[in-house]
N, C-alpha and C. Protein backbone atom coordinates (compact mmCIF):
# COMPACT_ATOMS: atom_id res chain seq x y z
N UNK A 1 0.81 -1.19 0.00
CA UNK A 1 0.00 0.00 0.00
C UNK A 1 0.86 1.26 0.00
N UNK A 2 1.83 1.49 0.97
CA UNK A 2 2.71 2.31 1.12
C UNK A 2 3.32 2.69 -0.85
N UNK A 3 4.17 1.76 -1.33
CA UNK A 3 4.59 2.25 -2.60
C UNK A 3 3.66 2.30 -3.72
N UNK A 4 2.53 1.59 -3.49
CA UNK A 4 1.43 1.95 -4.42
C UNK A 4 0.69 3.52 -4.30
N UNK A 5 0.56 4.00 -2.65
CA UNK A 5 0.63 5.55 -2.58
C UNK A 5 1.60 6.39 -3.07
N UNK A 6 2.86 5.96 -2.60
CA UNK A 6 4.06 6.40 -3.34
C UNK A 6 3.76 6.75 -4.34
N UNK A 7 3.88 6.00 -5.65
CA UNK A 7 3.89 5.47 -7.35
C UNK A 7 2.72 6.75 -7.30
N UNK A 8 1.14 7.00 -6.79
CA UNK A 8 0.53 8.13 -7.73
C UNK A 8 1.21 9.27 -7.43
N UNK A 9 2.04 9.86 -6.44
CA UNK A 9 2.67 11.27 -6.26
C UNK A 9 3.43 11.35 -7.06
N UNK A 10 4.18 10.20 -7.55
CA UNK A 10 5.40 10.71 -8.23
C UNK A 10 5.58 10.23 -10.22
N UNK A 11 4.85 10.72 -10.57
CA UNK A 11 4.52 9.98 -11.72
C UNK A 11 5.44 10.78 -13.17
N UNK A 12 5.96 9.96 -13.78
CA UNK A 12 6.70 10.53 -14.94
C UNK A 12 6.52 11.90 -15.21
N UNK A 13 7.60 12.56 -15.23
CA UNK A 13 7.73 13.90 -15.41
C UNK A 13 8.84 14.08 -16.72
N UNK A 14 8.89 13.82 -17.48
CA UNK A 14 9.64 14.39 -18.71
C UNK A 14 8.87 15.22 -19.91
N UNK A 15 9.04 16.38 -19.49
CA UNK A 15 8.34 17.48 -20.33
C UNK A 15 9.27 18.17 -21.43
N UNK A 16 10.11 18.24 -21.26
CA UNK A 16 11.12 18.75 -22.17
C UNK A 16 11.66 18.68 -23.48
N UNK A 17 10.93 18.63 -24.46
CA UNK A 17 11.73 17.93 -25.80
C UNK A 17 12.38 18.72 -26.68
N UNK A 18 13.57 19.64 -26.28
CA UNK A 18 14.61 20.53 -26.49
C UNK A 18 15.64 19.40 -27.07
N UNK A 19 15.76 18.69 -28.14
CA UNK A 19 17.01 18.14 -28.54
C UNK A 19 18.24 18.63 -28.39
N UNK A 20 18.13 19.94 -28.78
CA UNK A 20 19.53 20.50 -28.81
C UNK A 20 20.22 20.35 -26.95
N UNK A 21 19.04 20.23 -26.11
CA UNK A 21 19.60 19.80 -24.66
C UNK A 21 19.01 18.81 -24.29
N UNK A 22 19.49 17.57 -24.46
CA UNK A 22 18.47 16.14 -24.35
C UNK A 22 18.46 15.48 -23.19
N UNK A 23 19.27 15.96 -22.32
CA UNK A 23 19.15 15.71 -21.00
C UNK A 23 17.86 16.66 -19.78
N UNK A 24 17.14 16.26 -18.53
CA UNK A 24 16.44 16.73 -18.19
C UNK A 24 16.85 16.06 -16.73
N UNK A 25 16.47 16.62 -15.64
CA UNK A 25 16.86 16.39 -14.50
C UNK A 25 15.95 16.46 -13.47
N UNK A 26 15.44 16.05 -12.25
CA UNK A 26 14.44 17.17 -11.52
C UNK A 26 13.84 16.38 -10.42
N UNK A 27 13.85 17.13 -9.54
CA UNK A 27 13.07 16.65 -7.55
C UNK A 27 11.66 16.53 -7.90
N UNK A 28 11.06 15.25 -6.98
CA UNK A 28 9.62 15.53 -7.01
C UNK A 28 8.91 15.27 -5.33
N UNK A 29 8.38 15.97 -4.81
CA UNK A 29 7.82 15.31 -3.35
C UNK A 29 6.65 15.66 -3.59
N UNK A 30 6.19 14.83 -2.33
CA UNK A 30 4.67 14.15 -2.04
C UNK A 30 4.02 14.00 -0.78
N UNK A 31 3.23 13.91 -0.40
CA UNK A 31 3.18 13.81 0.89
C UNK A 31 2.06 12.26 0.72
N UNK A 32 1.83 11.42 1.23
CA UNK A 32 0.60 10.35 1.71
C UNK A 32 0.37 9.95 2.42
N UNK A 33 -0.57 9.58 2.48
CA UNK A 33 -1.73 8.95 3.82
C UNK A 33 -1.77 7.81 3.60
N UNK A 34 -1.61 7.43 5.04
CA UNK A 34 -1.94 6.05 5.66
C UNK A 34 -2.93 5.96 6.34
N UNK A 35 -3.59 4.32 6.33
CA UNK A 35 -5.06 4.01 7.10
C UNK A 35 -4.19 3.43 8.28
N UNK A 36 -4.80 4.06 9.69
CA UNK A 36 -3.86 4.44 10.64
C UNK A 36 -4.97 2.62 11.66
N UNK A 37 -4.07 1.79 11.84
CA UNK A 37 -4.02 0.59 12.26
C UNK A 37 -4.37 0.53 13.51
N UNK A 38 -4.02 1.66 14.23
CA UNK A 38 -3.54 1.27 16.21
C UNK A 38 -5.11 0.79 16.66
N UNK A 39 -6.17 1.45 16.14
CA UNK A 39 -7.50 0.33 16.74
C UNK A 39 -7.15 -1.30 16.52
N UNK A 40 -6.96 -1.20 15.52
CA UNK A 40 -7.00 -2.82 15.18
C UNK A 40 -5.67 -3.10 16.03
N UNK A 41 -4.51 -2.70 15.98
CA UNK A 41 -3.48 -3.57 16.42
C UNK A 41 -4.02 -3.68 18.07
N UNK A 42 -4.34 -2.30 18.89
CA UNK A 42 -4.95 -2.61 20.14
C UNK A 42 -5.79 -3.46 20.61
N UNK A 43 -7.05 -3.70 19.72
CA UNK A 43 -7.62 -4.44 19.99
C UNK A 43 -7.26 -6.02 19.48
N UNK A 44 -6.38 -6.19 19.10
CA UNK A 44 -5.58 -7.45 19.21
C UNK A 44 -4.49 -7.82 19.99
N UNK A 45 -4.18 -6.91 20.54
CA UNK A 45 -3.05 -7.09 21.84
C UNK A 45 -4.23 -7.28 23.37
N UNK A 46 -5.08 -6.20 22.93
CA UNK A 46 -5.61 -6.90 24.00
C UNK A 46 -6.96 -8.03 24.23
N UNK A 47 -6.97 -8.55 22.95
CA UNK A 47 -7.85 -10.32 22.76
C UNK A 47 -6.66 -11.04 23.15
N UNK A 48 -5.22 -10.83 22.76
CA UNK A 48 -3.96 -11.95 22.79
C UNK A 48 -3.67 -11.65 24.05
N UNK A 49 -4.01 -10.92 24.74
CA UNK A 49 -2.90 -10.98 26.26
C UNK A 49 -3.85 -10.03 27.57
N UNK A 50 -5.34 -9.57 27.10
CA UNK A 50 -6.30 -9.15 27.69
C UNK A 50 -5.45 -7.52 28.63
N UNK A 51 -5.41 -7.06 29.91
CA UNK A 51 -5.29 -6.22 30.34
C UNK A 51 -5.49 -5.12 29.23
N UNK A 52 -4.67 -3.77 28.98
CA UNK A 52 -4.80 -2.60 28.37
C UNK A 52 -3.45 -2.27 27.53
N UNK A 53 -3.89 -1.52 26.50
CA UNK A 53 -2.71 -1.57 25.06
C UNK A 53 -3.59 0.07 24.78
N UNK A 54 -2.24 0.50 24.59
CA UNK A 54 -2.21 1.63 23.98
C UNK A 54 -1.53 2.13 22.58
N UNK A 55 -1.56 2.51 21.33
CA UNK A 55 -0.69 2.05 20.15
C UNK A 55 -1.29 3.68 19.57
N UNK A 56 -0.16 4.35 18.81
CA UNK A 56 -0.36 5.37 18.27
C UNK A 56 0.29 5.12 17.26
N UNK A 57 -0.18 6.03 15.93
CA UNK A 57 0.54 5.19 14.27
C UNK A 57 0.78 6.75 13.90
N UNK A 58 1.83 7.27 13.03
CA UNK A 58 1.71 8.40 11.73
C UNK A 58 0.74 7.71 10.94
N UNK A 59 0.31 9.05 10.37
CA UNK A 59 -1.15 8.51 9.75
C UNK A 59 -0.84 9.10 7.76
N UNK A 60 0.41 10.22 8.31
CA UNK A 60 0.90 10.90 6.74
C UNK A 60 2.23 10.46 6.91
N UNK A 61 2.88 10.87 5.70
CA UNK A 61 4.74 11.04 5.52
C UNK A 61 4.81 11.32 4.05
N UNK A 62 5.99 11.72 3.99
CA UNK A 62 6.45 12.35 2.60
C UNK A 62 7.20 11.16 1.82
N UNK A 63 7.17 11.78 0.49
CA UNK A 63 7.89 10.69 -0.52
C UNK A 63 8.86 11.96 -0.78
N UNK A 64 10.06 11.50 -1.57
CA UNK A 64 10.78 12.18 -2.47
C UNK A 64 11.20 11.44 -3.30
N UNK A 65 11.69 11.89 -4.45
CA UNK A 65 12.07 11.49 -5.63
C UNK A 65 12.95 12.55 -6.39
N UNK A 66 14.15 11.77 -6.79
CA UNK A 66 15.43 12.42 -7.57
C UNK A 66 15.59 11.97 -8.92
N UNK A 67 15.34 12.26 -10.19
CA UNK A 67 15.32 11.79 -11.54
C UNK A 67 16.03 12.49 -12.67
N UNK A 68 16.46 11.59 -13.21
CA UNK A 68 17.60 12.69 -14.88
C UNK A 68 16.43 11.32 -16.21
N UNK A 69 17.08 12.11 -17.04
CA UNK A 69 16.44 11.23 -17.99
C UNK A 69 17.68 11.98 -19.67
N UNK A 70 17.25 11.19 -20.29
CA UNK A 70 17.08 11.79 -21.93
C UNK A 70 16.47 11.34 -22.97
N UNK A 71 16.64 12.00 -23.43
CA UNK A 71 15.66 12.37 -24.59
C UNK A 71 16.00 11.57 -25.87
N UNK A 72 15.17 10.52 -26.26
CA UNK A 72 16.10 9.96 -27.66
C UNK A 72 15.88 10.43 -28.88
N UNK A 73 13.63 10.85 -28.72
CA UNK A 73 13.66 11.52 -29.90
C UNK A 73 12.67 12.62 -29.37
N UNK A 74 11.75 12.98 -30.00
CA UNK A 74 11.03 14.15 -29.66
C UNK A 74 9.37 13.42 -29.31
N UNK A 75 9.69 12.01 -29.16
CA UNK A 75 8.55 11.44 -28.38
C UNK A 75 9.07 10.02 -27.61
N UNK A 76 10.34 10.01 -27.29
CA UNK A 76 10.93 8.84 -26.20
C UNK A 76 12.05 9.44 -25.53
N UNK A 77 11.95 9.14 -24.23
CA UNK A 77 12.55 9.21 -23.46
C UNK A 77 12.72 8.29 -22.37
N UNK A 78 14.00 8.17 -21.91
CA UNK A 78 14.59 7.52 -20.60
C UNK A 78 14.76 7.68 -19.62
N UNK A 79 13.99 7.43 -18.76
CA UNK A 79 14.36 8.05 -16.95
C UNK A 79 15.36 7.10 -16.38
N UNK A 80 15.78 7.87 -14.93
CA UNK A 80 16.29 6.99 -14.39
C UNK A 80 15.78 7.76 -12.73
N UNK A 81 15.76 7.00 -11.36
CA UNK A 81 15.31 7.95 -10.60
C UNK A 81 15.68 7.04 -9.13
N UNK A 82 16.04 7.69 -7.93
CA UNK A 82 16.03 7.36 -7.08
C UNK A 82 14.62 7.55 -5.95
N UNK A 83 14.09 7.01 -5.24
CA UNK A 83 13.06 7.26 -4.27
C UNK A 83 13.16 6.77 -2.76
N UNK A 84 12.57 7.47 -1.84
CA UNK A 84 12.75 7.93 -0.84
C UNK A 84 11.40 8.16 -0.07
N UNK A 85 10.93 7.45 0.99
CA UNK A 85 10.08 7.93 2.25
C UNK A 85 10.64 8.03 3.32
N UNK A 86 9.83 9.37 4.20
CA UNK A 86 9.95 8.97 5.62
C UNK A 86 9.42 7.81 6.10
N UNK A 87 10.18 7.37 7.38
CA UNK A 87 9.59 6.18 8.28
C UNK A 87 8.22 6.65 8.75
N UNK A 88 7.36 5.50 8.73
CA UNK A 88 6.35 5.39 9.44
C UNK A 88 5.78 4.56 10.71
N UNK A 89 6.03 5.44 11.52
CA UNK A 89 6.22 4.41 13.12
C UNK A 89 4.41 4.28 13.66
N UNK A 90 5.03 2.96 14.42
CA UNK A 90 4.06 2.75 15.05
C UNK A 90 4.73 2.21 16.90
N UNK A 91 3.89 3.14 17.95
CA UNK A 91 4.17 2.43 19.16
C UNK A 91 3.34 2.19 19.93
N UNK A 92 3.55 1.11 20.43
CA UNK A 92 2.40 0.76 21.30
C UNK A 92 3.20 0.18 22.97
N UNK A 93 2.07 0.26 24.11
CA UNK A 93 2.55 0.36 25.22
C UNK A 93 1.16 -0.15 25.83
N UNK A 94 1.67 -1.24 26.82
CA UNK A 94 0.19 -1.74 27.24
C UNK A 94 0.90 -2.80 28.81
N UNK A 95 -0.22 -2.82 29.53
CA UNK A 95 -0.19 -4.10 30.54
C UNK A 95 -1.20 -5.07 30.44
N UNK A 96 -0.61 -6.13 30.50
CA UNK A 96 -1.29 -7.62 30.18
C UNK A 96 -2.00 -8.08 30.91
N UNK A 97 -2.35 -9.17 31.43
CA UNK A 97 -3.55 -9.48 32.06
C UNK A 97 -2.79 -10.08 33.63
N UNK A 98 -1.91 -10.31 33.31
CA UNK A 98 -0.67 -10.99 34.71
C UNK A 98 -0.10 -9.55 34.66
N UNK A 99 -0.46 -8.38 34.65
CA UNK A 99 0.62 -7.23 35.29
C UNK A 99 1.88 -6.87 35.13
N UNK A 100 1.78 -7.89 33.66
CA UNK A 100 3.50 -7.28 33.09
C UNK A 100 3.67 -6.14 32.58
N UNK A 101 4.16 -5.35 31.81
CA UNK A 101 4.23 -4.23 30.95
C UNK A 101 5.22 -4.47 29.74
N UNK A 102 4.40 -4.22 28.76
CA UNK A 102 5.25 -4.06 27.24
C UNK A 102 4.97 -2.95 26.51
N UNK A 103 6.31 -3.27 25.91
CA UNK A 103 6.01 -1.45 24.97
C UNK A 103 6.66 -2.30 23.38
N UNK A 104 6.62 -1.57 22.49
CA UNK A 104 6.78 -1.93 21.06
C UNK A 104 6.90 -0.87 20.00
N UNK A 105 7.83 -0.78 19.29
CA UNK A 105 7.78 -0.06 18.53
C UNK A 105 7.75 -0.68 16.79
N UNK A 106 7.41 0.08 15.43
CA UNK A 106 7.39 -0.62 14.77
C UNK A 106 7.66 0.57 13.53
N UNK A 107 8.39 0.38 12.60
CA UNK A 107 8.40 1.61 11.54
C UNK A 107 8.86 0.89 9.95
N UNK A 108 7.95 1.52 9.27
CA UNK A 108 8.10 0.86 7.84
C UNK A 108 8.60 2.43 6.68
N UNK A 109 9.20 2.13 6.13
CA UNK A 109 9.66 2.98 4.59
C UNK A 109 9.99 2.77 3.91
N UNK A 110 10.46 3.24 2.55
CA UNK A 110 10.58 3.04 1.14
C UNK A 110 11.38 3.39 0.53
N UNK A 111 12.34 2.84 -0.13
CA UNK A 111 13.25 3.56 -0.77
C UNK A 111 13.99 2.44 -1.80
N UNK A 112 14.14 3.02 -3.32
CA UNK A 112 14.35 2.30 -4.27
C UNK A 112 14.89 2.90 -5.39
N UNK A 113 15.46 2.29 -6.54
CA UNK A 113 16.23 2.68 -8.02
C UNK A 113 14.50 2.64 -8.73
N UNK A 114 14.22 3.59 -9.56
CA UNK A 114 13.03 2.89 -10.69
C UNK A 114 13.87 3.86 -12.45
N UNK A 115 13.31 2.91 -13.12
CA UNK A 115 13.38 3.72 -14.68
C UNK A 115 12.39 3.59 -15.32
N UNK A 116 12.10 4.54 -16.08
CA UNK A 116 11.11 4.43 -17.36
C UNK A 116 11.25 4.22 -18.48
N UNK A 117 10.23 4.20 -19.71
CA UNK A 117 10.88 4.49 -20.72
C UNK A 117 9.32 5.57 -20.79
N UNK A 118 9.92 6.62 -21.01
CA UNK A 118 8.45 7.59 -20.95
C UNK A 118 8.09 8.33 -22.80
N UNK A 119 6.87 7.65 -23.07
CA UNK A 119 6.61 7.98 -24.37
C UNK A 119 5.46 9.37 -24.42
């Protein structure tokens, strides 16, 4: 879900069809939303181990994206691009049904090579 949000912010950008400069370069950020879990994870910490769970999630974070490309003709082109999210944490903190205490933390992000061939 995360890089499938990713993928619509950052979508082929080669506008340029200047031959005489066939190279093109350029930043793209984003921001997306996440469907924020901590009900559900709470209420499964506390069916699995009963006492009380507390869990807070980021619910947004940013993408970035770094890309060059060129130009082969005046309707193909080649990307190339690096990508980038912030972490998305999740923590949770709870006591169990025997009076122990646990805490947990959890964080997911994104980051990858992609190319195109953009027509």
């Amino acid at each position: 879900g995360l890089a499938g949000n990713a993928m619509l912010v950052l979508p082929a950008t080669a506008q340029n069809t200047d031959l005489a400069s066939p190279f093109y370069g350029g930043l793209a950020l984003g921001i997306f939303t996440i469907n924020d879990s901590s009900a559900t994870t709470s209420a499964t910490l506390i069916n699995s181990l009963g006492g009380t769970a507390n869990v807070s999630q980021d619910t947004s974070a940013y993408m970035g994206r770094v890309f060059g490309g060129k130009h082969l003709d005046q309707s193909l082109s080649l990307e190339l691009g690096y990508h980038q999210s912030a972490a998305v944490a999740q923590k949770i903190t709870g006591v169990a049904s025997n009076s122990a205490a646990y805490t947990g933390a959890t964080s997911l992000g994104v980051s990858g090579w992609d190319y195109s061939i953009v027509l």
